[in-house]
N, C-alpha and C. Protein backbone atom coordinates (compact mmCIF):
# COMPACT_ATOMS: atom_id res chain seq x y z
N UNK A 1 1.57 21.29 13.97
CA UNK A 1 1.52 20.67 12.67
C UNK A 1 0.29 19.76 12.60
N UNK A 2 -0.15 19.94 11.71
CA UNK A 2 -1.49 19.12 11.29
C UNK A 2 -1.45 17.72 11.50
N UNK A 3 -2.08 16.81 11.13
CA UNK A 3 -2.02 15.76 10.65
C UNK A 3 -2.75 14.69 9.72
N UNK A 4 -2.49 14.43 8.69
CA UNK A 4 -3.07 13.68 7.85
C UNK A 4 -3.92 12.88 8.25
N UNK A 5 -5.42 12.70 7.72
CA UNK A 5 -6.02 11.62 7.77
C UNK A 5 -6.31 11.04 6.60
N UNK A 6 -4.98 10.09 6.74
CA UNK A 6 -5.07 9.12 5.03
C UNK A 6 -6.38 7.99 5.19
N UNK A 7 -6.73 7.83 5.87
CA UNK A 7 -8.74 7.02 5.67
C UNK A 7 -9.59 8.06 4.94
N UNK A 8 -9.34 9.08 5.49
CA UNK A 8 -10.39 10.26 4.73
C UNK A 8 -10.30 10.35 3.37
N UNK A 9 -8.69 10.40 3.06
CA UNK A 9 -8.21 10.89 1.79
C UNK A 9 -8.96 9.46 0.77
N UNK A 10 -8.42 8.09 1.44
CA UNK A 10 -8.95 7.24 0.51
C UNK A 10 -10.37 7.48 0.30
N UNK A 11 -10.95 7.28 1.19
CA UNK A 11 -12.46 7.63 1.08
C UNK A 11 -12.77 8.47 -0.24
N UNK A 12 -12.10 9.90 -0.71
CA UNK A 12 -12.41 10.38 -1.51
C UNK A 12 -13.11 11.69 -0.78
N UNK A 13 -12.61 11.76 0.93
CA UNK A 13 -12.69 13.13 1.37
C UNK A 13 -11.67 13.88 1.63
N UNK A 14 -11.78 15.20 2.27
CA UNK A 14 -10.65 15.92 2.20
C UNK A 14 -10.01 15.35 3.83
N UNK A 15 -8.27 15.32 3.97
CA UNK A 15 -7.77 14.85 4.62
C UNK A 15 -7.33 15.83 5.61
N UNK A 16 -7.80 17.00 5.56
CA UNK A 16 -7.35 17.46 6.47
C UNK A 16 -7.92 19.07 6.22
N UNK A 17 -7.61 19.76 7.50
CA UNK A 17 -8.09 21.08 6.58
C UNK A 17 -7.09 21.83 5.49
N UNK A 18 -8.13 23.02 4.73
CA UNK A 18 -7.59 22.92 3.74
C UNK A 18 -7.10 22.36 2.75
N UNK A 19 -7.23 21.77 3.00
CA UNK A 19 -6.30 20.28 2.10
C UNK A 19 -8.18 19.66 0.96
N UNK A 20 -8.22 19.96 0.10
CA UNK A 20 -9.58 19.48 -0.82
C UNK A 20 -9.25 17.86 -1.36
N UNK A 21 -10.71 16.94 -1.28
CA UNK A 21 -10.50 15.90 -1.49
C UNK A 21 -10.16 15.37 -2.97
N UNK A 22 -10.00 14.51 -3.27
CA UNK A 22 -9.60 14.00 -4.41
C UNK A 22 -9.78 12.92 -4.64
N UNK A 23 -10.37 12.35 -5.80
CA UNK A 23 -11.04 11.27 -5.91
C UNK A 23 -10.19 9.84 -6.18
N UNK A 24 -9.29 10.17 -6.23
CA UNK A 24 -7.69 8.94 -6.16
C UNK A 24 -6.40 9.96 -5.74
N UNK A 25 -5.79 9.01 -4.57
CA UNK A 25 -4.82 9.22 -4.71
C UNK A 25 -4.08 9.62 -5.29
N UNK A 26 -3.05 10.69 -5.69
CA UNK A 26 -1.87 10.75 -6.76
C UNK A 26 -1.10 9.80 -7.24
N UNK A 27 -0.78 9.16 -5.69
CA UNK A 27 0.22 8.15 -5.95
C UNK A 27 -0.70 6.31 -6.64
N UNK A 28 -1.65 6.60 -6.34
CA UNK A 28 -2.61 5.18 -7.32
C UNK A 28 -2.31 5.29 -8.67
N UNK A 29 -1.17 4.72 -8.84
CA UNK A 29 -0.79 4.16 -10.30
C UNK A 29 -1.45 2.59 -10.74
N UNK A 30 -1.69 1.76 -9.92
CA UNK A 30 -2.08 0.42 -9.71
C UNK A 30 -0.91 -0.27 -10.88
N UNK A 31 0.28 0.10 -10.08
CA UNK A 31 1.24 -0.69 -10.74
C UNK A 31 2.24 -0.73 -9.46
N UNK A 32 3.32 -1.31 -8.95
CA UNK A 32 4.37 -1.41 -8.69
C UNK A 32 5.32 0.12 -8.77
N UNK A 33 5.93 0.88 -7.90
CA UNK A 33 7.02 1.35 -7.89
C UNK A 33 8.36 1.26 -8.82
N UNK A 34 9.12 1.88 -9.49
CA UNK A 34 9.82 1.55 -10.45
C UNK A 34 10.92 0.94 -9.34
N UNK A 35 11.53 1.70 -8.10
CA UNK A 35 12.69 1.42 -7.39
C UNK A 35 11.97 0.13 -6.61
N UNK A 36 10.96 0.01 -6.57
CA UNK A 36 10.74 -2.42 -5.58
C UNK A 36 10.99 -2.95 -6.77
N UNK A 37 10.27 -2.70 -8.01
CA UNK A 37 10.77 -3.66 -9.41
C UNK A 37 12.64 -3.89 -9.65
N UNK A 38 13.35 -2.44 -9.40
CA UNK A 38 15.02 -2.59 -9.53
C UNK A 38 15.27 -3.57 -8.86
N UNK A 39 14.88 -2.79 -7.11
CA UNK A 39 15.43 -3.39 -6.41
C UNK A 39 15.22 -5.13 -6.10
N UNK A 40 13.91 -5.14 -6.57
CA UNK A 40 13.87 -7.24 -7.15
C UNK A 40 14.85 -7.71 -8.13
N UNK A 41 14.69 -7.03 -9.03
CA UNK A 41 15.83 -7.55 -10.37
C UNK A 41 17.15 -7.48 -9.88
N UNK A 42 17.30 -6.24 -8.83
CA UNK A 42 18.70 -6.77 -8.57
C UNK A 42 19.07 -7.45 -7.25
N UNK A 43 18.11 -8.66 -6.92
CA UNK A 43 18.22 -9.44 -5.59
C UNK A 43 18.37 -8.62 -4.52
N UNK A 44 18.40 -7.40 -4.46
CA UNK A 44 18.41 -6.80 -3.27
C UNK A 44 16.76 -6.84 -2.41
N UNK A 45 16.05 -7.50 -2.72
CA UNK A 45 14.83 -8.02 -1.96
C UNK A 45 14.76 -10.17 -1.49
N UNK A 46 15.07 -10.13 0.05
CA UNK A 46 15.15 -11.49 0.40
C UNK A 46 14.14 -12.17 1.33
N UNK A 47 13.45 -13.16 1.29
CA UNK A 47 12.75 -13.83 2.46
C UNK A 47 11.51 -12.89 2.84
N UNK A 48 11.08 -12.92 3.53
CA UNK A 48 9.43 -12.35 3.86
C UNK A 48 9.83 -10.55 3.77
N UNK A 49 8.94 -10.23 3.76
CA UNK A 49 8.75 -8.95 3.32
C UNK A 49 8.13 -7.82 4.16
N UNK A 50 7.98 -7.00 4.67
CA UNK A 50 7.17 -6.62 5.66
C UNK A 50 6.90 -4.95 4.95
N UNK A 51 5.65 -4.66 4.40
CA UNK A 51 5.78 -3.25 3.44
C UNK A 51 4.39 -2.26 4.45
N UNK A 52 5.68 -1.11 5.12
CA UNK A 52 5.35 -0.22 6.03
C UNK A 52 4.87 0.73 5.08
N UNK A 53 3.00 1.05 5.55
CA UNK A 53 2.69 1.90 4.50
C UNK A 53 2.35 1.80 3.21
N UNK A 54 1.84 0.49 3.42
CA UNK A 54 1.50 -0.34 1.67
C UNK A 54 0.46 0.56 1.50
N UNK A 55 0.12 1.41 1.74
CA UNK A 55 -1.44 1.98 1.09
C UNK A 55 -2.17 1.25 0.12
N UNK A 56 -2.37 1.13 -1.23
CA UNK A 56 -3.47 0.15 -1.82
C UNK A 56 -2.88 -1.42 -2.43
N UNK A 57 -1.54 -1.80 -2.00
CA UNK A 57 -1.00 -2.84 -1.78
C UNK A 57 0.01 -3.09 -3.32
N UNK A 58 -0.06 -2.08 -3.92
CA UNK A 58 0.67 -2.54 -5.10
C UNK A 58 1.68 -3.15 -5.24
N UNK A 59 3.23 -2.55 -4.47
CA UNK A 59 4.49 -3.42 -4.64
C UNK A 59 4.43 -4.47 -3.44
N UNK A 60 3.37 -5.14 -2.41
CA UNK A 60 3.13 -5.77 -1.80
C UNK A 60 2.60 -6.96 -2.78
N UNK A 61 1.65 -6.42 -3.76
CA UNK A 61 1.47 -7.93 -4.89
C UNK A 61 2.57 -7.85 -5.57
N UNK A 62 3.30 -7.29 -6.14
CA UNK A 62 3.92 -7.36 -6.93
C UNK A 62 4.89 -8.25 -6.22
N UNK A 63 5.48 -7.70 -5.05
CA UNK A 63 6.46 -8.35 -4.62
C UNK A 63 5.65 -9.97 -4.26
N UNK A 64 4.94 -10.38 -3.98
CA UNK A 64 4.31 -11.47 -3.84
C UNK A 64 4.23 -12.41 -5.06
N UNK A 65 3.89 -11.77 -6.08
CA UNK A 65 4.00 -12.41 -6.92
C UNK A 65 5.42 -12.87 -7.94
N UNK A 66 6.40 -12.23 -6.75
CA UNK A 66 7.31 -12.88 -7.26
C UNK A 66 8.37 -13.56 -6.40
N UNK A 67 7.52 -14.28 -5.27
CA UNK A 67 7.49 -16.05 -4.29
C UNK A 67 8.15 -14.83 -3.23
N UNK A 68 7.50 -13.78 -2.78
CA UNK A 68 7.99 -13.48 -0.96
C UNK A 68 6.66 -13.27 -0.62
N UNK A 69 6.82 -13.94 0.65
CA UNK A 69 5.78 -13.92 1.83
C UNK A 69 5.44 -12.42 2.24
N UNK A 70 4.10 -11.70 1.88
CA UNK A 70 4.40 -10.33 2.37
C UNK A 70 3.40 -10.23 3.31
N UNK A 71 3.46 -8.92 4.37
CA UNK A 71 3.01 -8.66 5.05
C UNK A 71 2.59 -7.04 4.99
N UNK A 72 1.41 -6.36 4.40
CA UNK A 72 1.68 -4.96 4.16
C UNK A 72 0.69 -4.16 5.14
N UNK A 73 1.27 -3.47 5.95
CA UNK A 73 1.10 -2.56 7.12
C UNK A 73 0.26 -1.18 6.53
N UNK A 74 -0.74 -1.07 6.88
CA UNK A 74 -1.35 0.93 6.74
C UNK A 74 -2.40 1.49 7.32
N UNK A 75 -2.27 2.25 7.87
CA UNK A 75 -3.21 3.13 9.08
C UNK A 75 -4.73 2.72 8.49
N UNK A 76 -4.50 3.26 7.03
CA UNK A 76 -5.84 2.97 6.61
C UNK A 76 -6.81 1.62 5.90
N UNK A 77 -7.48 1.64 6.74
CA UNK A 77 -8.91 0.54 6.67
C UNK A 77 -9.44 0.58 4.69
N UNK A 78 -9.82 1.91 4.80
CA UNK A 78 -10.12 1.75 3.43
C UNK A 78 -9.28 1.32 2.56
N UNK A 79 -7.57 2.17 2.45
CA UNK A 79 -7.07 1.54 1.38
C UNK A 79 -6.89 0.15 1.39
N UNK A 80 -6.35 -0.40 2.96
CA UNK A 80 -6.49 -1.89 2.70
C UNK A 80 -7.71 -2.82 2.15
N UNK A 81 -8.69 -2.50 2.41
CA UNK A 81 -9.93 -3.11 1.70
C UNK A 81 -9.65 -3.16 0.13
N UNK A 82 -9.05 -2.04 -0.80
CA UNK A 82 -8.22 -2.02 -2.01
C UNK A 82 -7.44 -3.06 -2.32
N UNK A 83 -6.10 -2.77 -1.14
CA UNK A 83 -5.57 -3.72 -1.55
C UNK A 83 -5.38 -5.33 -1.80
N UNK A 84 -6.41 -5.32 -0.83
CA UNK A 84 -6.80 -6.96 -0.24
C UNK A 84 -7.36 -7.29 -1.82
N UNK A 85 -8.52 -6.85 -2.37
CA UNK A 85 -9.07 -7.08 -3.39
C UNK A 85 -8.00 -7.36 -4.40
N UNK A 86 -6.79 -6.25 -4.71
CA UNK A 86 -5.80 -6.06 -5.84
C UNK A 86 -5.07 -7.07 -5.50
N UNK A 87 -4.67 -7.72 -4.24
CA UNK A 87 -3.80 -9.01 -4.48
C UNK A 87 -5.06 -10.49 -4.75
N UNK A 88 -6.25 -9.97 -4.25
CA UNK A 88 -7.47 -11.56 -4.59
C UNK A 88 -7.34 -11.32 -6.14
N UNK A 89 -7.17 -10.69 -6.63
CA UNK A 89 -7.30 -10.29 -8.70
C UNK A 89 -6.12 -10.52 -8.72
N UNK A 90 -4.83 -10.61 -8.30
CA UNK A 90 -3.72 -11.50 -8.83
C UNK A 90 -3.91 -12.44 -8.72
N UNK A 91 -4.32 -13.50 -7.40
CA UNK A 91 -4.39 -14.49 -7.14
C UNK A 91 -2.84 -14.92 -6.09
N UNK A 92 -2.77 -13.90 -5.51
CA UNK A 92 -1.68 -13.62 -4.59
C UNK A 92 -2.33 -13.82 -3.13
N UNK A 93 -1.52 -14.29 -2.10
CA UNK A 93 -1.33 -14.32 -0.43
C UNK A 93 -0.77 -12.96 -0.43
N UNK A 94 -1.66 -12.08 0.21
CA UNK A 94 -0.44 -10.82 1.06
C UNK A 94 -1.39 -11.11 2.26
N UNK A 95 -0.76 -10.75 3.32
CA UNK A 95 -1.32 -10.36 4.41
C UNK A 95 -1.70 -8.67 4.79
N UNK A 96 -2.50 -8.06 5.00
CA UNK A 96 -2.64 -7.01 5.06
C UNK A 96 -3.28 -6.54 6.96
N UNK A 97 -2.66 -5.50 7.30
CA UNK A 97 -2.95 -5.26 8.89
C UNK A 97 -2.95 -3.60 8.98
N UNK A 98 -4.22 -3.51 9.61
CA UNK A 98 -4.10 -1.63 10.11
C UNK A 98 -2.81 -1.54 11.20
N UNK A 99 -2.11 -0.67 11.03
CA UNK A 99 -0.94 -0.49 12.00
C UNK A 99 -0.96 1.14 11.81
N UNK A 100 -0.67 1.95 12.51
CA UNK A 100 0.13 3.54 12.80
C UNK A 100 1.28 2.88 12.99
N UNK A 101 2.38 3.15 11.88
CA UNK A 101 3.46 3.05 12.00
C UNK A 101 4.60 3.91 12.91
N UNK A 102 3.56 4.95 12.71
CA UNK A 102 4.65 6.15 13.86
C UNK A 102 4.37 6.20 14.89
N UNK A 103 3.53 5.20 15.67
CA UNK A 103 3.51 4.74 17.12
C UNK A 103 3.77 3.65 17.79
């Protein structure tokens, strides 16, 4: 089995073979997730936050900006450089860290 290279993909190259690049993400809505917004409204989000796989940091500001300490984890360098920027334009603290989560 292959394996993804989500740095490439952000980049705006192709991530793998076969696989053709694309110039955003699919998933770059630059909004929040509908199920982290529920799951805030319905207190089922408490105390620091730790978001495995934040790719360009969206429900990491979001959730920040609404008073949790976050911490958002993702293989990739580039998207975090994104996201870092998208929580400095809220005017949000996230912490952001390259991690491989599946090691």
């Amino acid at each position: 089995m292959q394996r993804m290279d989500f740095d490439a993909l952000y980049r705006g190259e192709s991530p793998g073979e076969g696989i053709p690049p694309m110039p955003t993400p699919p998933w770059d809505t630059k909004a929040p997730k509908d199920n982290v917004i529920a799951w805030h409204d319905r207190g089922w989000v408490h105390g620091d936050v730790v978001d495995i796989g934040c790719g360009l940091g969206d429900n990491a500001v979001y959730l920040a900006k609404n008073g949790h300490r976050v911490t958002g984890l993702d293989i990739s360098p580039t998207a975090l450089i994104t996201a870092e920027r998208r929580a400095a334009d809220a005017g949000v603290d996230v912490r952001f860290a390259v991690a491989d989560a599946t090691r």
